[in-house]
N, C-alpha and C. Protein backbone atom coordinates (compact mmCIF):
# COMPACT_ATOMS: atom_id res chain seq x y z
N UNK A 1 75.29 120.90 102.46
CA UNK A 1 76.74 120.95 102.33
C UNK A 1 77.14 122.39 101.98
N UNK A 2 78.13 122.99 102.54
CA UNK A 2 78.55 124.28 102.19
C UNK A 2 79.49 124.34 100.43
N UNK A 3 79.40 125.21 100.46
CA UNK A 3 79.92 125.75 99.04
C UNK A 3 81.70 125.27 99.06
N UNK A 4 82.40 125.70 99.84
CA UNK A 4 83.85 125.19 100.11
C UNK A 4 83.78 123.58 99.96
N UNK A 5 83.25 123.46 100.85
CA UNK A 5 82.75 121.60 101.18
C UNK A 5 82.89 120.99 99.87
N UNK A 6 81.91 121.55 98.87
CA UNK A 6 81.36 121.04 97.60
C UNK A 6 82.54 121.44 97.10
N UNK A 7 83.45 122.04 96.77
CA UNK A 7 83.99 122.39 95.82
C UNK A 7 85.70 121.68 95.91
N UNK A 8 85.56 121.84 97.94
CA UNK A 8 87.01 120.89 97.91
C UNK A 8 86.86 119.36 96.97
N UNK A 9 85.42 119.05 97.69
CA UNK A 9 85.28 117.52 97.71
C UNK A 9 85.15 117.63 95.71
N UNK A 10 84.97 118.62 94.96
CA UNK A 10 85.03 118.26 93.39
C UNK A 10 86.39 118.15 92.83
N UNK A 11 87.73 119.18 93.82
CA UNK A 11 89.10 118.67 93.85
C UNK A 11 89.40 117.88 93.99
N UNK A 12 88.62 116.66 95.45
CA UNK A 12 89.13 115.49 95.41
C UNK A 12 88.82 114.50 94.35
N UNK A 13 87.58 114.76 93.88
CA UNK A 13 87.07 114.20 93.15
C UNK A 13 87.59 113.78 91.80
N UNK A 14 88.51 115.01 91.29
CA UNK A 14 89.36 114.86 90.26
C UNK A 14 90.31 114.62 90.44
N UNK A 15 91.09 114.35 91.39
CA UNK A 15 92.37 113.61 92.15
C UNK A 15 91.82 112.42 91.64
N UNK A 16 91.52 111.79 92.53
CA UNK A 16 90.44 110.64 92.52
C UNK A 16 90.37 109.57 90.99
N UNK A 17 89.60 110.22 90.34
CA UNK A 17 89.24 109.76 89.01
C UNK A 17 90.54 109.76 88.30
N UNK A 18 91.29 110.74 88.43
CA UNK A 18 92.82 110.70 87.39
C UNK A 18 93.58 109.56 87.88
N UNK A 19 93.41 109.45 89.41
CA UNK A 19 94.15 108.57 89.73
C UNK A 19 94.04 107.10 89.11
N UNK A 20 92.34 107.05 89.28
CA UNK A 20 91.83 105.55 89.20
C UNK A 20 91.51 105.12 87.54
N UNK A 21 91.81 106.32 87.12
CA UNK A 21 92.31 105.88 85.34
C UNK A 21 93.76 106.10 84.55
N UNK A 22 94.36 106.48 85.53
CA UNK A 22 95.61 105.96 85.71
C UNK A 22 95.97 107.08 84.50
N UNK A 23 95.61 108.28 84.77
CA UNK A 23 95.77 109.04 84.08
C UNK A 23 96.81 110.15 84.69
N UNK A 24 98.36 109.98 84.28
CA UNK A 24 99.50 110.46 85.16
C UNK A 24 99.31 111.97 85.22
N UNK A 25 99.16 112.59 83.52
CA UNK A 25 98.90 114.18 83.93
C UNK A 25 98.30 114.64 84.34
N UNK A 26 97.18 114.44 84.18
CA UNK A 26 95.72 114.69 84.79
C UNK A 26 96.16 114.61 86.85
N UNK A 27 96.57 113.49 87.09
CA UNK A 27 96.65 113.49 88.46
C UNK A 27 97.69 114.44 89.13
N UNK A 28 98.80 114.44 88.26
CA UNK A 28 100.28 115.06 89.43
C UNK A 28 99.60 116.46 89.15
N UNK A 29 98.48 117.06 88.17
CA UNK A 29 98.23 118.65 88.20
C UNK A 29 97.49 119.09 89.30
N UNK A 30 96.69 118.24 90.02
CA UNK A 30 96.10 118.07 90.87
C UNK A 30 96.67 118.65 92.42
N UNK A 31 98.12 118.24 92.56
CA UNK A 31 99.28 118.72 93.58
C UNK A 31 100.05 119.74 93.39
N UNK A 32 100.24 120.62 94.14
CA UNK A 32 101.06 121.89 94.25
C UNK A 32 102.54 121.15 93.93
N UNK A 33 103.46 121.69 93.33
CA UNK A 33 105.26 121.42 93.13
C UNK A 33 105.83 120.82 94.79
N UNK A 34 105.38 121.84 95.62
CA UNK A 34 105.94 121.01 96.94
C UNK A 34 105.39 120.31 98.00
N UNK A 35 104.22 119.60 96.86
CA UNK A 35 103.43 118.81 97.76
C UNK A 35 104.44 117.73 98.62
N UNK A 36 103.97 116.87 99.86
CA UNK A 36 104.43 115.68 100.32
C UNK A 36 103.81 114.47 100.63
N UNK A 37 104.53 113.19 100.29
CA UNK A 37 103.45 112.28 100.15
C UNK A 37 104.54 111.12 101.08
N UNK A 38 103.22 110.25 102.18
CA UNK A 38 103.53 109.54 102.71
C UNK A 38 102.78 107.97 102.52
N UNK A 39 103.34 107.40 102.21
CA UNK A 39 102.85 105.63 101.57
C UNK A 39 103.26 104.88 102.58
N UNK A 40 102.43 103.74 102.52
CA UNK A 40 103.05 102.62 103.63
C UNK A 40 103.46 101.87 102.95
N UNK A 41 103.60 101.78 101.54
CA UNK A 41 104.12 101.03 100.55
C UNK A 41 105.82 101.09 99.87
N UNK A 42 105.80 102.44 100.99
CA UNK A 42 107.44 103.25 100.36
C UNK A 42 107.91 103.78 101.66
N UNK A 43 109.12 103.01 101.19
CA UNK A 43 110.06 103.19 102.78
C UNK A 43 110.22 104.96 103.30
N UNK A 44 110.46 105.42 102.41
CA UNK A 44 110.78 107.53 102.41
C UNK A 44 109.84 108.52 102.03
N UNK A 45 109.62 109.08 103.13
CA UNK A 45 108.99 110.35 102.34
C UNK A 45 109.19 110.89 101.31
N UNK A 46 108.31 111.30 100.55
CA UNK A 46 108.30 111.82 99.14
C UNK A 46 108.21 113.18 99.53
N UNK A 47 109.08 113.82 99.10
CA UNK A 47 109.29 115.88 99.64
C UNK A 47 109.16 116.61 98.86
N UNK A 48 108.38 115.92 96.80
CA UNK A 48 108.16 117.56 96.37
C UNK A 48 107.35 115.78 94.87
N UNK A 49 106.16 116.87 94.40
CA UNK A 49 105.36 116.03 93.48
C UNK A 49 106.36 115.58 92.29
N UNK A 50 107.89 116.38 92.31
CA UNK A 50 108.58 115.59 90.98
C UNK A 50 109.09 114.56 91.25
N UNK A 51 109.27 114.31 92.73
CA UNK A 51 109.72 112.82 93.23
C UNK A 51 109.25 111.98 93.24
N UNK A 52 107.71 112.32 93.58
CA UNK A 52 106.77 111.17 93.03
C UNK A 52 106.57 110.66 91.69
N UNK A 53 106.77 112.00 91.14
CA UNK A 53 106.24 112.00 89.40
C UNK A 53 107.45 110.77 88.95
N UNK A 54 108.93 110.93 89.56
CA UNK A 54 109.75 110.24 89.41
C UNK A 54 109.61 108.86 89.44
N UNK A 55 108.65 108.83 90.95
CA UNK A 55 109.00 107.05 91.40
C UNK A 55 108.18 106.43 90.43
N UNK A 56 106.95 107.13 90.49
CA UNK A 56 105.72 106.40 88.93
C UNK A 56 106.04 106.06 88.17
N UNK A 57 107.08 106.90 87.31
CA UNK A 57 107.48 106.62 86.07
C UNK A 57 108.40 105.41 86.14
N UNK A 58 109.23 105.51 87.40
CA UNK A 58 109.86 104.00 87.59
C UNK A 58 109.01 103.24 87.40
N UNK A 59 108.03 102.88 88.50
CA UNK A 59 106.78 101.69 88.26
C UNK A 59 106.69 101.36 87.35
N UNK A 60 106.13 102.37 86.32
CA UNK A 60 105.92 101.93 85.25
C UNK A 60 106.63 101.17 84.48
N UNK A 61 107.96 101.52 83.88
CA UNK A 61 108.85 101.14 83.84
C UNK A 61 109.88 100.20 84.20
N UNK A 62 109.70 100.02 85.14
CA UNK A 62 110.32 98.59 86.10
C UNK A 62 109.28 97.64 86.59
N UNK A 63 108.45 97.81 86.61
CA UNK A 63 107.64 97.07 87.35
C UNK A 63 105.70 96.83 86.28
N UNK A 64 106.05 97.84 85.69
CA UNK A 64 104.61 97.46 84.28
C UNK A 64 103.39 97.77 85.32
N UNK A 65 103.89 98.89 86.19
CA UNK A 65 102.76 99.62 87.08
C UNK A 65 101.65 100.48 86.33
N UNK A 66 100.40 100.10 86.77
CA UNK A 66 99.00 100.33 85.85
C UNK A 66 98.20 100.38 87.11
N UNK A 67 97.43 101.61 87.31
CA UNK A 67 96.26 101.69 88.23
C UNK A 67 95.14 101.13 87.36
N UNK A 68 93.90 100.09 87.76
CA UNK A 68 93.22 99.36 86.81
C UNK A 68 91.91 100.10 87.32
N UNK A 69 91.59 100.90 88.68
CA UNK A 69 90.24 101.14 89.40
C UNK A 69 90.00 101.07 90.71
N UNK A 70 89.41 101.28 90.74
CA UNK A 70 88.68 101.41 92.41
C UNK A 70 87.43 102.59 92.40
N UNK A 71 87.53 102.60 93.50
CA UNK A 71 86.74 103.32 94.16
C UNK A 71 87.03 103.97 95.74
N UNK A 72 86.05 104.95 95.63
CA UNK A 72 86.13 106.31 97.21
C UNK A 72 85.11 105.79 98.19
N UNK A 73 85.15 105.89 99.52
CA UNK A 73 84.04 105.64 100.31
C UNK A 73 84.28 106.15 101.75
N UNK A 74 83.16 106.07 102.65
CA UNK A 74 83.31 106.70 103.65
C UNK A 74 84.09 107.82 103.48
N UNK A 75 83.79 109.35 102.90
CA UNK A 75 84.77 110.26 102.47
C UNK A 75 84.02 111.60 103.95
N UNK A 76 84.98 112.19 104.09
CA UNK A 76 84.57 113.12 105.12
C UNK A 76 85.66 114.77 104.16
N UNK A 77 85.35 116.16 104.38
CA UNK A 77 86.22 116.77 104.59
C UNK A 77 85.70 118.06 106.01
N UNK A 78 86.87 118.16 105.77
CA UNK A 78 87.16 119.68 107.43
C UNK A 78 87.93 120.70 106.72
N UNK A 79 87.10 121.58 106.63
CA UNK A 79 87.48 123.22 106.34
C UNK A 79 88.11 123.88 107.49
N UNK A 80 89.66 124.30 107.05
CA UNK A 80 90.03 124.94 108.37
C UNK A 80 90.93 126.22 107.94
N UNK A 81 90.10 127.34 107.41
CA UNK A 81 90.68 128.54 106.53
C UNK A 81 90.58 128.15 105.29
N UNK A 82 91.63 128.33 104.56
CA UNK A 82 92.70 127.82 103.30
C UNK A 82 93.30 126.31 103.27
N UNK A 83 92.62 126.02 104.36
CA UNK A 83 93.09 124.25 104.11
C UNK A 83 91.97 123.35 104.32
N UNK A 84 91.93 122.40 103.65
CA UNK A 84 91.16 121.51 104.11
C UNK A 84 91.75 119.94 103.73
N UNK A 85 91.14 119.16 104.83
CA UNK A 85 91.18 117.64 104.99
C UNK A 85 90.24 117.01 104.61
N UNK A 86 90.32 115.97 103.29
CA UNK A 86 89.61 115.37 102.49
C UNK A 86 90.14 113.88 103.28
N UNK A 87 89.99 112.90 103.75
CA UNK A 87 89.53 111.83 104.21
C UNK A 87 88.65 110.78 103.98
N UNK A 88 88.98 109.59 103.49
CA UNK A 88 88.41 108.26 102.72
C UNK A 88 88.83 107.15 103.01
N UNK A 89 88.38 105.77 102.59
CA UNK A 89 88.57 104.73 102.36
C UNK A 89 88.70 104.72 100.76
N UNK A 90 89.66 103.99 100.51
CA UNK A 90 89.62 103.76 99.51
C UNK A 90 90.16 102.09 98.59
N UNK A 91 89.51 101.70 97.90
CA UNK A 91 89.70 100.30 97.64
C UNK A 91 90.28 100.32 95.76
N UNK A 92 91.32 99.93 95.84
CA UNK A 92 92.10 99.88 94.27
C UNK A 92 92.66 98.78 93.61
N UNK A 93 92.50 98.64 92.58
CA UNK A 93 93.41 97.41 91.70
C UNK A 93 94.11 98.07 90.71
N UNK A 94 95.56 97.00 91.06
CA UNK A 94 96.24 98.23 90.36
C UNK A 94 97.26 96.29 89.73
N UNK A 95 98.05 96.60 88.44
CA UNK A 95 98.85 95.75 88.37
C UNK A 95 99.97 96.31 88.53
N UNK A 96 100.78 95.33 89.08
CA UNK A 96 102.59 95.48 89.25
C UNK A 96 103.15 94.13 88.90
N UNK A 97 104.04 94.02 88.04
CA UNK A 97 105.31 93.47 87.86
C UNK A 97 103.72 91.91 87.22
N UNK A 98 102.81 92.20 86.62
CA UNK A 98 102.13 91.33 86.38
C UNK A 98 101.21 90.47 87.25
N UNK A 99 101.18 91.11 88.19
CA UNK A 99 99.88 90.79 88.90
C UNK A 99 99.03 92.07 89.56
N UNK A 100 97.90 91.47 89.00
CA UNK A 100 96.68 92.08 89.80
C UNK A 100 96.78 92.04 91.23
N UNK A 101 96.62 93.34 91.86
CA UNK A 101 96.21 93.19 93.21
C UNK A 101 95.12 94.04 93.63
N UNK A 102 94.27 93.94 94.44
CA UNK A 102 93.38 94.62 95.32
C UNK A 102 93.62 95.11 96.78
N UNK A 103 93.76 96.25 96.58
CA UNK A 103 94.33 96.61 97.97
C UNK A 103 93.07 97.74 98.41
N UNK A 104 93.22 97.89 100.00
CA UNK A 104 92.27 98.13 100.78
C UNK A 104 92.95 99.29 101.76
N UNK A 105 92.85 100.80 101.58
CA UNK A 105 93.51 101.69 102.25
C UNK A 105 92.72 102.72 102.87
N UNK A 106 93.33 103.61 104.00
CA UNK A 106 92.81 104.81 104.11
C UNK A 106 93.38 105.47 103.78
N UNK A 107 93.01 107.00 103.14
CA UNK A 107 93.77 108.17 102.68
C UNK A 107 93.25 109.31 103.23
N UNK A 108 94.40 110.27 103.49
CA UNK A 108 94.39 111.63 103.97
C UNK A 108 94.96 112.71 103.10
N UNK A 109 94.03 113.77 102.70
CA UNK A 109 94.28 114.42 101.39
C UNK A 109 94.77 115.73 102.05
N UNK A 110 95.18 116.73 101.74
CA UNK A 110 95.48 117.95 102.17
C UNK A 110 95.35 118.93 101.46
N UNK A 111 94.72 119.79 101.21
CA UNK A 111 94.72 120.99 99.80
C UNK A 111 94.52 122.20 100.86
N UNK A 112 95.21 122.87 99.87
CA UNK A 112 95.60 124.51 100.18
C UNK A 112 94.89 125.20 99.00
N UNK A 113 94.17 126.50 99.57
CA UNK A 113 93.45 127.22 98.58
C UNK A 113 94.47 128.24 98.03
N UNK A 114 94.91 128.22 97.25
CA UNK A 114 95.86 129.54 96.41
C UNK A 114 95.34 129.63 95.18
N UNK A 115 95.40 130.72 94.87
CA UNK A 115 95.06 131.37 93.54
C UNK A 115 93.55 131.01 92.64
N UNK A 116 92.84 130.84 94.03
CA UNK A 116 91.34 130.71 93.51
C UNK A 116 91.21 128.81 93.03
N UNK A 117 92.18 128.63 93.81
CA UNK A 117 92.57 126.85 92.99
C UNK A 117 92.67 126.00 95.19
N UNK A 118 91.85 124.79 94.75
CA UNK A 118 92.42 124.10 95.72
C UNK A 118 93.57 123.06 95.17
N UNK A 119 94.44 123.18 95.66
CA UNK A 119 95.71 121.69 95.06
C UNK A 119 96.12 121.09 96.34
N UNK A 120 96.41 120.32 96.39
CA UNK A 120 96.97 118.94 97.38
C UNK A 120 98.38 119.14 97.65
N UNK A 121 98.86 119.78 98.60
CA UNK A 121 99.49 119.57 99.42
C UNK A 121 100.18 118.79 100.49
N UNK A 122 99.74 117.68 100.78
CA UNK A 122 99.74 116.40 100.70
C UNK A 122 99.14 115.19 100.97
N UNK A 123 99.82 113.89 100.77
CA UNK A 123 98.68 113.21 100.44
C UNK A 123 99.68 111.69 101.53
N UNK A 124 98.33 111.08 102.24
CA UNK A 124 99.12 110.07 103.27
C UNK A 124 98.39 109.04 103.23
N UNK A 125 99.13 107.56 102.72
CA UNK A 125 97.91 106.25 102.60
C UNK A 125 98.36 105.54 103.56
N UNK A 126 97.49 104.85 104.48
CA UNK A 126 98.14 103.87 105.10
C UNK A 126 96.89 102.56 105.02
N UNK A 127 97.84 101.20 105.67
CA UNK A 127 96.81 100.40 105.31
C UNK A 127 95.34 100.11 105.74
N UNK A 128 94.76 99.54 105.59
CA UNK A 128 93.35 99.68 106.29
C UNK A 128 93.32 98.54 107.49
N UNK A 129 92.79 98.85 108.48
CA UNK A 129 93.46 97.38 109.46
C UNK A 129 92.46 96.41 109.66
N UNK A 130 92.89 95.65 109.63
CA UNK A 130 92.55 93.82 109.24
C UNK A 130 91.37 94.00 110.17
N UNK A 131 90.30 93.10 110.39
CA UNK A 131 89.20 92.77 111.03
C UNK A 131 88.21 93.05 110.82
């Protein structure tokens, strides 16, 4: 594995883990200010990480939103300059509004190398398809 390779994939890696311990600061530091994020779970694009930071805190708040775990798999990335594509399966339980669910997704990561830092630039889940 190349040195970039290793080092994106330890960015994702800490994406990743903040996410799946539901650890809010730890994760949104992870994304550049004008990152963009696309969900199949949310009708609108999300156009800068305080909007997201926003909708979470709703969840939480309205809905008693808690990431409980998961896990990464089948992960690939592509070095292309200053950017690279981090790519996974990923499988999560998360509670909302009092129920547990297990959901089953793919994700597409995006990070930009600035200032000796890779950060996420954006980030796109969609569902994983049935069969």
């Amino acid at each position: 594995m190349l040195d970039t390779e290793a080092v994106v994939l330890q960015a994702a890696d800490t994406l990743i883990d903040a996410f799946m311990a539901h650890d809010r600061e730890r994760y949104f530091a992870c994304f550049a200010p004008e990152a963009t994020f696309l969900f199949h779970t949310h009708p609108a694009r999300l156009d800068s990480r305080a909007t997201y930071e926003d909708l979470w805190a709703r969840w939480e708040r309205e809905d008693g939103f808690r990431v409980l775990g998961g896990e990464s798999s089948d992960r690939r990335v592509d070095i292309l300059g200053d950017i690279a594509v981090f790519t996974h399966s990923v499988a999560t339980r998360l509670s909302m509004a009092g129920q547990v669910q297990s959901l089953r997704e793919r994700e597409t990561i995006v990070f930009r190398h600035s200032a000796g830092r890779w950060l996420a630039v954006h980030e796109h889940l969609s569902a994983y398809p049935a069969g």
